[in-house]
C-alpha atoms as a PDB file:
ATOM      1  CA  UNK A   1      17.827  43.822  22.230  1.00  0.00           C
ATOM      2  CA  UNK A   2      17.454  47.104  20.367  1.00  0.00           C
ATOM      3  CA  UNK A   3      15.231  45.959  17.818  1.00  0.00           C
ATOM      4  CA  UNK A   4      12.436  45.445  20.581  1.00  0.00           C
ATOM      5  CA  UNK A   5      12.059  48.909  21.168  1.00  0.00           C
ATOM      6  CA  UNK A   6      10.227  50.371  17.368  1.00  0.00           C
ATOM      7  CA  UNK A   7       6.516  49.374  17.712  1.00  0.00           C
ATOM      8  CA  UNK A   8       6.856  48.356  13.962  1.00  0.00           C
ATOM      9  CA  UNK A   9       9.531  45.692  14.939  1.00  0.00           C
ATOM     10  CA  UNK A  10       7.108  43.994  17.397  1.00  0.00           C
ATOM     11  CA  UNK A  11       4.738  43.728  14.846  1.00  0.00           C
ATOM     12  CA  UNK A  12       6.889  42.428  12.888  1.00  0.00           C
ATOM     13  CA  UNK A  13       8.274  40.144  15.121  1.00  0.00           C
ATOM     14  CA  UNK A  14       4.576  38.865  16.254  1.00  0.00           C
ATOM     15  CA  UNK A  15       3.527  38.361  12.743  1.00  0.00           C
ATOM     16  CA  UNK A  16       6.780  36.384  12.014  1.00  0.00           C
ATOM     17  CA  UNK A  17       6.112  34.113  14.994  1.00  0.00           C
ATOM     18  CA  UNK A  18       2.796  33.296  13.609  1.00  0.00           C
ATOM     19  CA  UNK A  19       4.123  32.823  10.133  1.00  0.00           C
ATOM     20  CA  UNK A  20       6.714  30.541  11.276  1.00  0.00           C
ATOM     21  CA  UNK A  21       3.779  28.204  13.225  1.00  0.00           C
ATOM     22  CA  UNK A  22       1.118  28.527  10.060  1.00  0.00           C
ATOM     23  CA  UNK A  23       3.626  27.834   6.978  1.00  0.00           C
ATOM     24  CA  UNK A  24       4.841  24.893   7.971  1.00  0.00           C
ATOM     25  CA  UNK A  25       1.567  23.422   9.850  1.00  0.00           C
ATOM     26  CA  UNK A  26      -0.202  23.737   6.449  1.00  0.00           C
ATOM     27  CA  UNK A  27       2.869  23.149   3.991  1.00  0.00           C
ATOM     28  CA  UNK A  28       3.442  19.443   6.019  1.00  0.00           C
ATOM     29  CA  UNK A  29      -0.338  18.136   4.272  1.00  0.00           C
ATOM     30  CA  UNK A  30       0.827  19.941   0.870  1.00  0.00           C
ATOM     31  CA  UNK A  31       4.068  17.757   0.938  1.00  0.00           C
ATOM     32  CA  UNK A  32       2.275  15.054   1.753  1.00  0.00           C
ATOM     33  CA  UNK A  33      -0.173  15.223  -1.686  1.00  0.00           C
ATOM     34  CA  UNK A  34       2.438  16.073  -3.769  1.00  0.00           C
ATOM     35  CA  UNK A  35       1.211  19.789  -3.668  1.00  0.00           C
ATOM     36  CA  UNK A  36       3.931  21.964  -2.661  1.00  0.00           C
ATOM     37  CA  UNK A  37       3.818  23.890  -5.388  1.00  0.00           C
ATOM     38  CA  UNK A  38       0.121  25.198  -4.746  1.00  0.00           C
ATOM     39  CA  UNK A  39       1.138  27.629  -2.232  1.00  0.00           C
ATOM     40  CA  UNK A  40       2.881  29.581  -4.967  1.00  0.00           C
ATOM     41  CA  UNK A  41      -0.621  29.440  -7.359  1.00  0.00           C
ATOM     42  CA  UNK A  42      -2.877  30.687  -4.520  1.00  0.00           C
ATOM     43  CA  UNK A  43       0.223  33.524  -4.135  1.00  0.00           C
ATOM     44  CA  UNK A  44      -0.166  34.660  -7.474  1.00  0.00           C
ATOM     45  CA  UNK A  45      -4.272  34.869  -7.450  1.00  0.00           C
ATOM     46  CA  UNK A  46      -3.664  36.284  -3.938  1.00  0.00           C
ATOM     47  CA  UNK A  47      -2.780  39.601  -5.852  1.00  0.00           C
ATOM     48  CA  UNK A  48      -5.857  40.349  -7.578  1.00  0.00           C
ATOM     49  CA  UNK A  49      -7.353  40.776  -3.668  1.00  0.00           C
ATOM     50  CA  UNK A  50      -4.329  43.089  -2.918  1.00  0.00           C
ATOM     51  CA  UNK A  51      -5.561  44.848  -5.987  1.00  0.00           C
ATOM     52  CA  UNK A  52      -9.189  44.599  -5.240  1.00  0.00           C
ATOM     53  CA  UNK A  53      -8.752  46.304  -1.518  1.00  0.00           C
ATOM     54  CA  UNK A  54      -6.716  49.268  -2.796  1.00  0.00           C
ATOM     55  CA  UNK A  55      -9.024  49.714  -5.433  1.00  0.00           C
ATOM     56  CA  UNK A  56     -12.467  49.712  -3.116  1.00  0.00           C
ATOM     57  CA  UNK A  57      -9.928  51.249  -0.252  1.00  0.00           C
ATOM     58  CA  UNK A  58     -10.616  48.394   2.036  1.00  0.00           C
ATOM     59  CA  UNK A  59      -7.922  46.122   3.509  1.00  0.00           C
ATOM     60  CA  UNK A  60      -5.708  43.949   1.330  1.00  0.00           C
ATOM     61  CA  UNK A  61      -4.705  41.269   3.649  1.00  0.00           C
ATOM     62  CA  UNK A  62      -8.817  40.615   4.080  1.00  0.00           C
ATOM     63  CA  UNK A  63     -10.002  41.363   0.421  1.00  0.00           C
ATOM     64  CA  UNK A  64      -6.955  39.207  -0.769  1.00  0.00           C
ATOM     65  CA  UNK A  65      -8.048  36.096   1.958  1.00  0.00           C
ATOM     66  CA  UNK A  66     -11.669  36.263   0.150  1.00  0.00           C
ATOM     67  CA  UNK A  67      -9.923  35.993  -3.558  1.00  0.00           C
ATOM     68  CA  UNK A  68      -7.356  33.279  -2.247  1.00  0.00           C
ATOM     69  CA  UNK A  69      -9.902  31.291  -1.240  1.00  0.00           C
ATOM     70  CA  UNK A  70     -12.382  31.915  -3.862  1.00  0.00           C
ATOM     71  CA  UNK A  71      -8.688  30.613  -5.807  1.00  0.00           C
ATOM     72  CA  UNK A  72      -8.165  27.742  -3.716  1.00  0.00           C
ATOM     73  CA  UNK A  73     -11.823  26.091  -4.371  1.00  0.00           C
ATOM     74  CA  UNK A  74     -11.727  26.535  -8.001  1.00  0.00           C
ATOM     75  CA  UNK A  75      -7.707  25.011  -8.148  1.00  0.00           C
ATOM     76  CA  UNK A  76      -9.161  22.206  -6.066  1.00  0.00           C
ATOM     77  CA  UNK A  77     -12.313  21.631  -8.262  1.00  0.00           C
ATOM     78  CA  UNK A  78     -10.057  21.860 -11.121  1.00  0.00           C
ATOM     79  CA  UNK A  79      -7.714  19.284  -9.465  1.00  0.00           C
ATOM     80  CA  UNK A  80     -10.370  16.769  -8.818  1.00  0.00           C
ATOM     81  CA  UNK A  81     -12.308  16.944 -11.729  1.00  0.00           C
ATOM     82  CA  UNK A  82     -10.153  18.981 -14.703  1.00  0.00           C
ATOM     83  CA  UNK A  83      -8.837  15.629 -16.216  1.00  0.00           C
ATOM     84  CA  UNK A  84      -7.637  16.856 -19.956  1.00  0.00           C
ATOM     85  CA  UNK A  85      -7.555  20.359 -19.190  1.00  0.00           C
ATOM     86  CA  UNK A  86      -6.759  20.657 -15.781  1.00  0.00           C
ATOM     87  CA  UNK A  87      -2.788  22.372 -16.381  1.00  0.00           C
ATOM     88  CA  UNK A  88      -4.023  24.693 -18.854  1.00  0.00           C
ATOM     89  CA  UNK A  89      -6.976  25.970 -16.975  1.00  0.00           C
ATOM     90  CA  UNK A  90      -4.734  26.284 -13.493  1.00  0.00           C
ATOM     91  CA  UNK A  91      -2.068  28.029 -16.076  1.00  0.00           C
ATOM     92  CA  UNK A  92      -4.973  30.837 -16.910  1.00  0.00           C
ATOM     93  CA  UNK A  93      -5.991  31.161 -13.290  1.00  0.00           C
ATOM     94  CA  UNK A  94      -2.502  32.125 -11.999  1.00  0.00           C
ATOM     95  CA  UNK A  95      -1.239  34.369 -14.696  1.00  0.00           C
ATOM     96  CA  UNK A  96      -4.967  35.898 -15.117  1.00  0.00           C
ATOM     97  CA  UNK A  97      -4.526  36.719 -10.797  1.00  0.00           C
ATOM     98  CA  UNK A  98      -1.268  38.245 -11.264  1.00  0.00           C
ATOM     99  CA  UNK A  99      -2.339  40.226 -14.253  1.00  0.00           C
ATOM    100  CA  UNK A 100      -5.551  41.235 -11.775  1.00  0.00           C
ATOM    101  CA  UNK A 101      -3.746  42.371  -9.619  1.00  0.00           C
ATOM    102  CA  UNK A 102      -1.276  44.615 -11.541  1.00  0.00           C
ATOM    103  CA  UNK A 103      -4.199  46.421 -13.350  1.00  0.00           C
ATOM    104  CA  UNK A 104      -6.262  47.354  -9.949  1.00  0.00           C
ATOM    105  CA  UNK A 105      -3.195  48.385  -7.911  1.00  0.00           C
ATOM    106  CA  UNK A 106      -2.641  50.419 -11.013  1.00  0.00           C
ATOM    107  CA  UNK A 107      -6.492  51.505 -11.192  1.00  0.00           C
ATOM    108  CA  UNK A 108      -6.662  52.523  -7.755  1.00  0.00           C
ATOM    109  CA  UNK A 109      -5.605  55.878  -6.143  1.00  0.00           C
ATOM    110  CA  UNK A 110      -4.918  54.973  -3.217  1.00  0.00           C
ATOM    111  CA  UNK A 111      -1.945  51.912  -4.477  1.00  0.00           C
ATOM    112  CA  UNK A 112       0.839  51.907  -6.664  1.00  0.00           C
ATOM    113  CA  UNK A 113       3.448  49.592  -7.467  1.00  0.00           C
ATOM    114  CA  UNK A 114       5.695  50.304  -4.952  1.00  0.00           C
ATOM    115  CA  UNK A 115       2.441  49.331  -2.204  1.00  0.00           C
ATOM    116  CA  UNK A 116       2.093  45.982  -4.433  1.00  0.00           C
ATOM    117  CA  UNK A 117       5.780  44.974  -4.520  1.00  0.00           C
ATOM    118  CA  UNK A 118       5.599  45.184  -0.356  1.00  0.00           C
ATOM    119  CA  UNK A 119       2.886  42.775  -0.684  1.00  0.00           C
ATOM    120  CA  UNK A 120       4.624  40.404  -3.073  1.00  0.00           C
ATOM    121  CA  UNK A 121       8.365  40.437  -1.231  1.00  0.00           C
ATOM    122  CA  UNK A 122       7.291  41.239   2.198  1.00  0.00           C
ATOM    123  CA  UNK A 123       8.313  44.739   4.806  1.00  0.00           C
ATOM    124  CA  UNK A 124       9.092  45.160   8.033  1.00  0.00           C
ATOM    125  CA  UNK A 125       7.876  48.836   8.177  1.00  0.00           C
ATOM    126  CA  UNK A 126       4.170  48.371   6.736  1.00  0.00           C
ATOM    127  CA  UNK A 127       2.812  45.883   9.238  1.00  0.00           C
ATOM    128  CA  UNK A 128       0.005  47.754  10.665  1.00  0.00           C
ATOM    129  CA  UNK A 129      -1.655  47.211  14.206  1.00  0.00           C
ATOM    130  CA  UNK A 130      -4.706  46.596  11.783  1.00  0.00           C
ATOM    131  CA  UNK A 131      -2.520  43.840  10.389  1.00  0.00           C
ATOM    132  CA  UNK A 132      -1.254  41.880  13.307  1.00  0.00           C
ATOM    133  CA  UNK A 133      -5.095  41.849  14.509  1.00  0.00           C
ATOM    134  CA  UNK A 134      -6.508  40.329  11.015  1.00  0.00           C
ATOM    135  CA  UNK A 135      -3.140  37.918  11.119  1.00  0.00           C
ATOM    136  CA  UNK A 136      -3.777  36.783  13.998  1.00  0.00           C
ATOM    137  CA  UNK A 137      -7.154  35.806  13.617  1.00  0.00           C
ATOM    138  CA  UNK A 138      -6.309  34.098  10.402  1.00  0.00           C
ATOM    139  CA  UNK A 139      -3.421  32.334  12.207  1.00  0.00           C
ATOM    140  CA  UNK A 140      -5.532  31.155  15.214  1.00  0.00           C
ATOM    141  CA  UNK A 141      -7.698  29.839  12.746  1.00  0.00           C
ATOM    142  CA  UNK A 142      -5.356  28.041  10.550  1.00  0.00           C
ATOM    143  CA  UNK A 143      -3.513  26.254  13.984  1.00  0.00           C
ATOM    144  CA  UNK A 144      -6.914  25.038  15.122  1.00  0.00           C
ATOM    145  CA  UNK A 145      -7.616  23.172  11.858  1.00  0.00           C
ATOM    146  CA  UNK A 146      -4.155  21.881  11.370  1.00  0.00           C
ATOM    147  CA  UNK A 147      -3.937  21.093  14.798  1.00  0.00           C
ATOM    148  CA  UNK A 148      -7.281  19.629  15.701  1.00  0.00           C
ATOM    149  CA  UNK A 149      -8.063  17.990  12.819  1.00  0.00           C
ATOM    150  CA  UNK A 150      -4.220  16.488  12.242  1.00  0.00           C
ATOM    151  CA  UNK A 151      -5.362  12.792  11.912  1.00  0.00           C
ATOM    152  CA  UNK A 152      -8.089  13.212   9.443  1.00  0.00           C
ATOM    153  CA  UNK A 153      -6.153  15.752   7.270  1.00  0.00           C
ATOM    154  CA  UNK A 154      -2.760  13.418   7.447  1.00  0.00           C
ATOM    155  CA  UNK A 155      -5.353  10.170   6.315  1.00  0.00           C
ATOM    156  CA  UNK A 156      -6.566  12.207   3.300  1.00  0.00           C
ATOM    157  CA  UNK A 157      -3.466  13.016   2.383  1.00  0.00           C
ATOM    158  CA  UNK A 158      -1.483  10.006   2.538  1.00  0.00           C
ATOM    159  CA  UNK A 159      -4.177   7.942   0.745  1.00  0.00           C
ATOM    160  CA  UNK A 160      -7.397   9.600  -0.210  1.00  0.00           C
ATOM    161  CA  UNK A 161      -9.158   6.335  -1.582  1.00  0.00           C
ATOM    162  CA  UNK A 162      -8.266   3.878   1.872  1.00  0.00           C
ATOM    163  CA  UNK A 163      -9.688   7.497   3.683  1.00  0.00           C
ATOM    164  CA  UNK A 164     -12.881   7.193   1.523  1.00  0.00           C
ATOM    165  CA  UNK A 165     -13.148   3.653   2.773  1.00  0.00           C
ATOM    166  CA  UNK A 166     -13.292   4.466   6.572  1.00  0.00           C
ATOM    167  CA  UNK A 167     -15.965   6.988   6.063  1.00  0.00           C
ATOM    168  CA  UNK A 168     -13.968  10.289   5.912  1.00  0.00           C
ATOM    169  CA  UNK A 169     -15.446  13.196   3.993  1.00  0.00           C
ATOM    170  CA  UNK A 170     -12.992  13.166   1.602  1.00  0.00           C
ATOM    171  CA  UNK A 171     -14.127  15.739  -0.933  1.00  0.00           C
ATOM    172  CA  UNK A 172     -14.707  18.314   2.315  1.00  0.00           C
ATOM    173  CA  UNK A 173     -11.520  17.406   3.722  1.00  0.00           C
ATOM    174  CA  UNK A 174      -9.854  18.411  -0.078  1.00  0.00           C
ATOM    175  CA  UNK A 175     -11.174  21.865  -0.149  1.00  0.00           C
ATOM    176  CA  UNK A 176     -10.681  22.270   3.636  1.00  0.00           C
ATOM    177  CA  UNK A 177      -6.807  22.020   3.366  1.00  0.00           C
ATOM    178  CA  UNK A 178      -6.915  23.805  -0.076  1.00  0.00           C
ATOM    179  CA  UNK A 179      -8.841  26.710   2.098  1.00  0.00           C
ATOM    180  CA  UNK A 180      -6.418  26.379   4.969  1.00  0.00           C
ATOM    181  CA  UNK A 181      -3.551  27.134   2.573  1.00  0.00           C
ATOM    182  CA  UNK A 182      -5.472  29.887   0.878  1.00  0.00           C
ATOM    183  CA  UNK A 183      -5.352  31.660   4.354  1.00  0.00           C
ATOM    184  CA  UNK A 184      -1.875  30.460   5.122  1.00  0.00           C
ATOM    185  CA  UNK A 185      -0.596  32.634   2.281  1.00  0.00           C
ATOM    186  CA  UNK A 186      -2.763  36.140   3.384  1.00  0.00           C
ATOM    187  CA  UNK A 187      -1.180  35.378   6.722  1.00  0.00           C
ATOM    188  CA  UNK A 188       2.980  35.076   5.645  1.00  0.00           C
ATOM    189  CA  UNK A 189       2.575  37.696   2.465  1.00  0.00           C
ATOM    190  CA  UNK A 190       3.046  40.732   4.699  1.00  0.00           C
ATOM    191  CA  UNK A 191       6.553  38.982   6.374  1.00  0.00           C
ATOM    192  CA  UNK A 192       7.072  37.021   3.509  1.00  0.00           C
ATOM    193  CA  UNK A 193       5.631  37.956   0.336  1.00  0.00           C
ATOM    194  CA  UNK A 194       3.236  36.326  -1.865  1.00  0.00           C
ATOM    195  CA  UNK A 195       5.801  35.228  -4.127  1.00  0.00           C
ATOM    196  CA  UNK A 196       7.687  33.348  -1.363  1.00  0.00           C
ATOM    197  CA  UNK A 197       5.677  32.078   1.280  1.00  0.00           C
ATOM    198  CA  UNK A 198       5.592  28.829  -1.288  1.00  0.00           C
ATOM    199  CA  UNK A 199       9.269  28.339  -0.048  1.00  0.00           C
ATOM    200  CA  UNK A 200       7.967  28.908   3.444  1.00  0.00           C
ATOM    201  CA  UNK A 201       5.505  25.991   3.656  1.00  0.00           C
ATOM    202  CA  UNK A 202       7.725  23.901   2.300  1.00  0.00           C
ATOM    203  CA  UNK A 203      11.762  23.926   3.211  1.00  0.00           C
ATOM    204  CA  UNK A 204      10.972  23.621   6.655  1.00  0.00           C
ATOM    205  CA  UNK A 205       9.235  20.642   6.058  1.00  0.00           C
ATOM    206  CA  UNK A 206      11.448  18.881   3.877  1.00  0.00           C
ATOM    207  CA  UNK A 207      14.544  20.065   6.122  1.00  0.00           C
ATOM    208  CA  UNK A 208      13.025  18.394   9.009  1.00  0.00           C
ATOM    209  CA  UNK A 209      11.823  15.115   7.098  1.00  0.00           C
ATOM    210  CA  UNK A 210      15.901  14.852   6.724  1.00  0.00           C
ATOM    211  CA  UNK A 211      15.863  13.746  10.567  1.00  0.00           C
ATOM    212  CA  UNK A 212      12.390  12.784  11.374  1.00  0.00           C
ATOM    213  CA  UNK A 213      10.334   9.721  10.083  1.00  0.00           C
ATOM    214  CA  UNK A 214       7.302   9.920  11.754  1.00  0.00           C
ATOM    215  CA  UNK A 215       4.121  12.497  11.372  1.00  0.00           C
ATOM    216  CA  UNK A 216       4.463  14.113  14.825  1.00  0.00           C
ATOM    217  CA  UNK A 217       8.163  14.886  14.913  1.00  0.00           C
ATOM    218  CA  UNK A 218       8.094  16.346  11.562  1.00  0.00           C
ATOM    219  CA  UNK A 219       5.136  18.588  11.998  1.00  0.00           C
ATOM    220  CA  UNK A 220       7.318  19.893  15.430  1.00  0.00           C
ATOM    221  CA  UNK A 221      10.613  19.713  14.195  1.00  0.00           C
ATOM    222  CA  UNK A 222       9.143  21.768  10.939  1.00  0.00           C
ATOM    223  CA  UNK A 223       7.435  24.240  12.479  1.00  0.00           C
ATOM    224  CA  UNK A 224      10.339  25.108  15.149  1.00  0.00           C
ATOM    225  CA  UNK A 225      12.440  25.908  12.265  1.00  0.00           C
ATOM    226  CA  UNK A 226       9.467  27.758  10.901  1.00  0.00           C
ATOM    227  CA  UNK A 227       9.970  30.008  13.816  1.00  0.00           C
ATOM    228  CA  UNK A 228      13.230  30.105  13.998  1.00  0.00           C
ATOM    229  CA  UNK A 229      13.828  31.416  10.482  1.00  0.00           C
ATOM    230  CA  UNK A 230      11.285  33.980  10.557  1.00  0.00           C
ATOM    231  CA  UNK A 231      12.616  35.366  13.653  1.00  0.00           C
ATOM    232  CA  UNK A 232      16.343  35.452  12.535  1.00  0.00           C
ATOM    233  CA  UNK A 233      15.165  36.758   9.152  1.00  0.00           C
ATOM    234  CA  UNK A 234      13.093  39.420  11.023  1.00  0.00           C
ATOM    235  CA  UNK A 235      15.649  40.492  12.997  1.00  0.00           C
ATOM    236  CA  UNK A 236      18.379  40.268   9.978  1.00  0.00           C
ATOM    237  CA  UNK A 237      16.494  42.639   8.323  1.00  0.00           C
ATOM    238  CA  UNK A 238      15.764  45.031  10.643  1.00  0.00           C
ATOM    239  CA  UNK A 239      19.891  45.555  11.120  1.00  0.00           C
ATOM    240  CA  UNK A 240      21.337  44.526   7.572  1.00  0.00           C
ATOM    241  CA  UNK A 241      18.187  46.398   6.096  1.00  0.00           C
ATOM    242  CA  UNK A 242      17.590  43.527   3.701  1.00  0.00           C
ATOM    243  CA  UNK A 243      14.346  42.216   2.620  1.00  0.00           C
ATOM    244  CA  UNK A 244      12.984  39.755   5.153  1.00  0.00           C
ATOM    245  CA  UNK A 245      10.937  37.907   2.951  1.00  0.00           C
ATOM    246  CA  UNK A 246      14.329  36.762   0.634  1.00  0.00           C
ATOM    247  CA  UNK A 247      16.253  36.545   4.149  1.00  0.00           C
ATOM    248  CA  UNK A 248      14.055  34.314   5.871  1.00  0.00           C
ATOM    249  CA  UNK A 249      13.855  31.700   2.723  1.00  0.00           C
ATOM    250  CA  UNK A 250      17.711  31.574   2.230  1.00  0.00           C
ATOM    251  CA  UNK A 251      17.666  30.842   6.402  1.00  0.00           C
ATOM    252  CA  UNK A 252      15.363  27.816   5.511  1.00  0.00           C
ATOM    253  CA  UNK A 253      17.188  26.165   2.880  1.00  0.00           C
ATOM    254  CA  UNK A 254      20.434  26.686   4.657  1.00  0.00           C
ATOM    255  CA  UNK A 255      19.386  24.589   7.588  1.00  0.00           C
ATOM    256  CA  UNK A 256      17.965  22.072   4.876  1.00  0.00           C
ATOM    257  CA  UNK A 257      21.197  22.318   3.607  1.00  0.00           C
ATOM    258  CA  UNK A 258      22.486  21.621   7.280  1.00  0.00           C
ATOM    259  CA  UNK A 259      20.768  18.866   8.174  1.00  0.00           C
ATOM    260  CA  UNK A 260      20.817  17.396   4.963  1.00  0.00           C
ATOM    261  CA  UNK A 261      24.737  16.901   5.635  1.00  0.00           C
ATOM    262  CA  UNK A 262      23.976  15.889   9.119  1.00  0.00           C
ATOM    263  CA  UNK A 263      21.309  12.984   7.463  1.00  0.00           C
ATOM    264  CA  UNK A 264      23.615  10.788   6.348  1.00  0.00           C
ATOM    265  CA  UNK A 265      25.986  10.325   9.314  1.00  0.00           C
ATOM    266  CA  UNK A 266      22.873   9.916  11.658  1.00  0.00           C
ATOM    267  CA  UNK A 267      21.195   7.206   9.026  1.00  0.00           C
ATOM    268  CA  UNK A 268      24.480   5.112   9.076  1.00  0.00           C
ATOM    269  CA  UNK A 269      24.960   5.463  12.844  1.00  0.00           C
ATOM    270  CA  UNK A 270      21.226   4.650  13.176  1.00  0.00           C
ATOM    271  CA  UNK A 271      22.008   1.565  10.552  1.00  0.00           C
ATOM    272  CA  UNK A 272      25.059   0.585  12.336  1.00  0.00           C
ATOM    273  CA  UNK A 273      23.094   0.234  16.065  1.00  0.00           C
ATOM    274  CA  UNK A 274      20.324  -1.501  14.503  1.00  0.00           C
ATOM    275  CA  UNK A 275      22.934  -4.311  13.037  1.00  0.00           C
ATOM    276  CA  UNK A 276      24.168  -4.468  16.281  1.00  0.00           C
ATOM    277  CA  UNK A 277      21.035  -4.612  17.837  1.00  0.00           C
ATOM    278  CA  UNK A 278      20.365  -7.962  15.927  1.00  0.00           C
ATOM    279  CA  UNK A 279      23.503  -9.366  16.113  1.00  0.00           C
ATOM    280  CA  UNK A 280      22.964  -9.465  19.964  1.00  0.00           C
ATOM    281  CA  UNK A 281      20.048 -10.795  19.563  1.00  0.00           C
ATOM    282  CA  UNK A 282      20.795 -13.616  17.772  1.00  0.00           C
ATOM    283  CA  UNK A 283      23.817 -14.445  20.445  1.00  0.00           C
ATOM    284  CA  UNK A 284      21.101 -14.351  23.255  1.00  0.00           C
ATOM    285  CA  UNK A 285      18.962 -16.814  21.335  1.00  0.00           C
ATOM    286  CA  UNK A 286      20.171 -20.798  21.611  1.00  0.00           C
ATOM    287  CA  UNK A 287      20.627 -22.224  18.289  1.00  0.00           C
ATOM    288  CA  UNK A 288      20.782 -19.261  16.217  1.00  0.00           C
ATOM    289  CA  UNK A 289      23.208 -19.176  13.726  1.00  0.00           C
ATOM    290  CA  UNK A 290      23.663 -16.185  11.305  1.00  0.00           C
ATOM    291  CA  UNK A 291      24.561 -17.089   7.235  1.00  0.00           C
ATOM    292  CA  UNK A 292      28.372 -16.040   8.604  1.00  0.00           C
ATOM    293  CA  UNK A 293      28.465 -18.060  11.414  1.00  0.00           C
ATOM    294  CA  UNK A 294      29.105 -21.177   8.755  1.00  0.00           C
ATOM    295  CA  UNK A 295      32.076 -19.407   6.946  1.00  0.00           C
ATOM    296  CA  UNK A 296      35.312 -19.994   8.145  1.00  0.00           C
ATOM    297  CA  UNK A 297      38.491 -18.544   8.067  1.00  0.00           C
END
């Protein structure tokens, strides 16, 4: 337990924990609206406000929270109402934030390109006391709308018009996820990068949909493996020296890989009881006869 003792490390290892709840909390309602690519646009217009705080010498993880979701609105707007131009303008957004934030980090005196690539793979060794309090604020804030308002984001997502019907803001609810993302990705990009927390919000909760059917389990049984990934990541790094962020998203897809092996066997078993099941129910029931019971051999 070695790797307790550096004060860095238990940042670290905080700000992982948190990761591992927020990705996957947020990434479930991205999967759900055929979204999970999003994640990865807000990451790359993320970088203009890493570029923006070194260049006004202010904090990146706060500056770049204010661009993301400045970012998120405008891909949502551009979502809901961008019908012949929609991909094209999206296109410009992402490659003009990435391009942002290149040309301040290089503008600034106080960046360079070595600060920007920590931002964009994730380090172990830069999380700052100032970090862990602006991530956790951002995280406590992300739980309590993913949490709390679980039923109402899960209807919009599923089907936004039968939502509409039963009075849900639907348009509100939209850009409320959208901006619950946006900070989702200003929380993970100092663990996991802004070019993978993408993979963060969503492996987890396609590896769990490989055992789970309904919304509660997943969300759990997503955002325990959000954990656990971060931490083993975290920790991998720390004694392999390896960069988290890339550890911690070849953890995640090797448990999907994992229990996408383990699916199968578990679906037929499942399959197998359930025939079973009804079989003995028909033999409890007098005068039930099943198509085979009129073949004979």
């Amino acid at each position: 337990m070695d790797f307790l003792e550096p004060a860095f490390m238990q940042r670290s290892l905080l700000a992982a924990v948190l990761v591992g709840i927020t990705a996957p909390a947020v990434g479930i309602y991205l999967v759900q609206r055929r979204q999970a690519l999003m994640g990865d646009g807000i990451g790359h217009v993320a970088m203009t406000g890493v570029g923006l705080g070194f260049l006004l010498n202010s904090s990146p993880v706060w500056m770049a929270t204010l661009v993301a979701v400045a970012g998120s609105i405008a891909m949502e707007l551009i979502r809901a109402y961008g019908k012949t131009r929609g991909d094209l303008a999206l296109a410009l957004l992402f490659y003009g934030g990435m391009a942002g934030g290149v040309m301040l980090t290089s503008l600034s005196t106080t960046g360079s390109n070595a600060n920007l690539t920590t931002y964009l793979f994730g380090s172990l060794s830069t999380v700052s006391p100032e970090d862990v309090t602006a991530i956790s604020i951002l995280a406590a804030f992300v739980i309590l709308i993913t949490v709390g308002l679980r039923k109402q984001l899960f209807a919009v997502s599923q089907d936004e018009e039968f939502a509409r019907v039963t009075g849900l803001p639907v348009r509100a609810m939209n850009l409320l996820i959208a901006v619950t993302a946006a900070v989702t990705v200003t929380v993970a990009m100092r663990v996991v990068g802004l070019l993978l927390v993408s993979a963060l919000m969503v492996v987890p909760v396609a590896a769990a949909q490989q055992l789970s059917k309904s919304f509660r389990a997943t969300f759990v049984l997503a955002v325990a493996t959000g954990i656990t990934v971060t931490l083993a990541g975290t920790v991998t790094s720390y004694y392999q020296d390896v960069p988290p962020g890339a550890t911690i998203v070849l953890y995640a897809i090797g448990i999907f890989i994992a229990l996408t092996f383990l699916a199968a066997p578990l679906a037929r078993r499942r399959a197998r009881l359930a025939e079973a099941g009804a079989q003995d129910c028909d033999a409890r029931v007098p005068g039930t006869r099943r198509p085979t019971d009129d073949v004979k051999v």
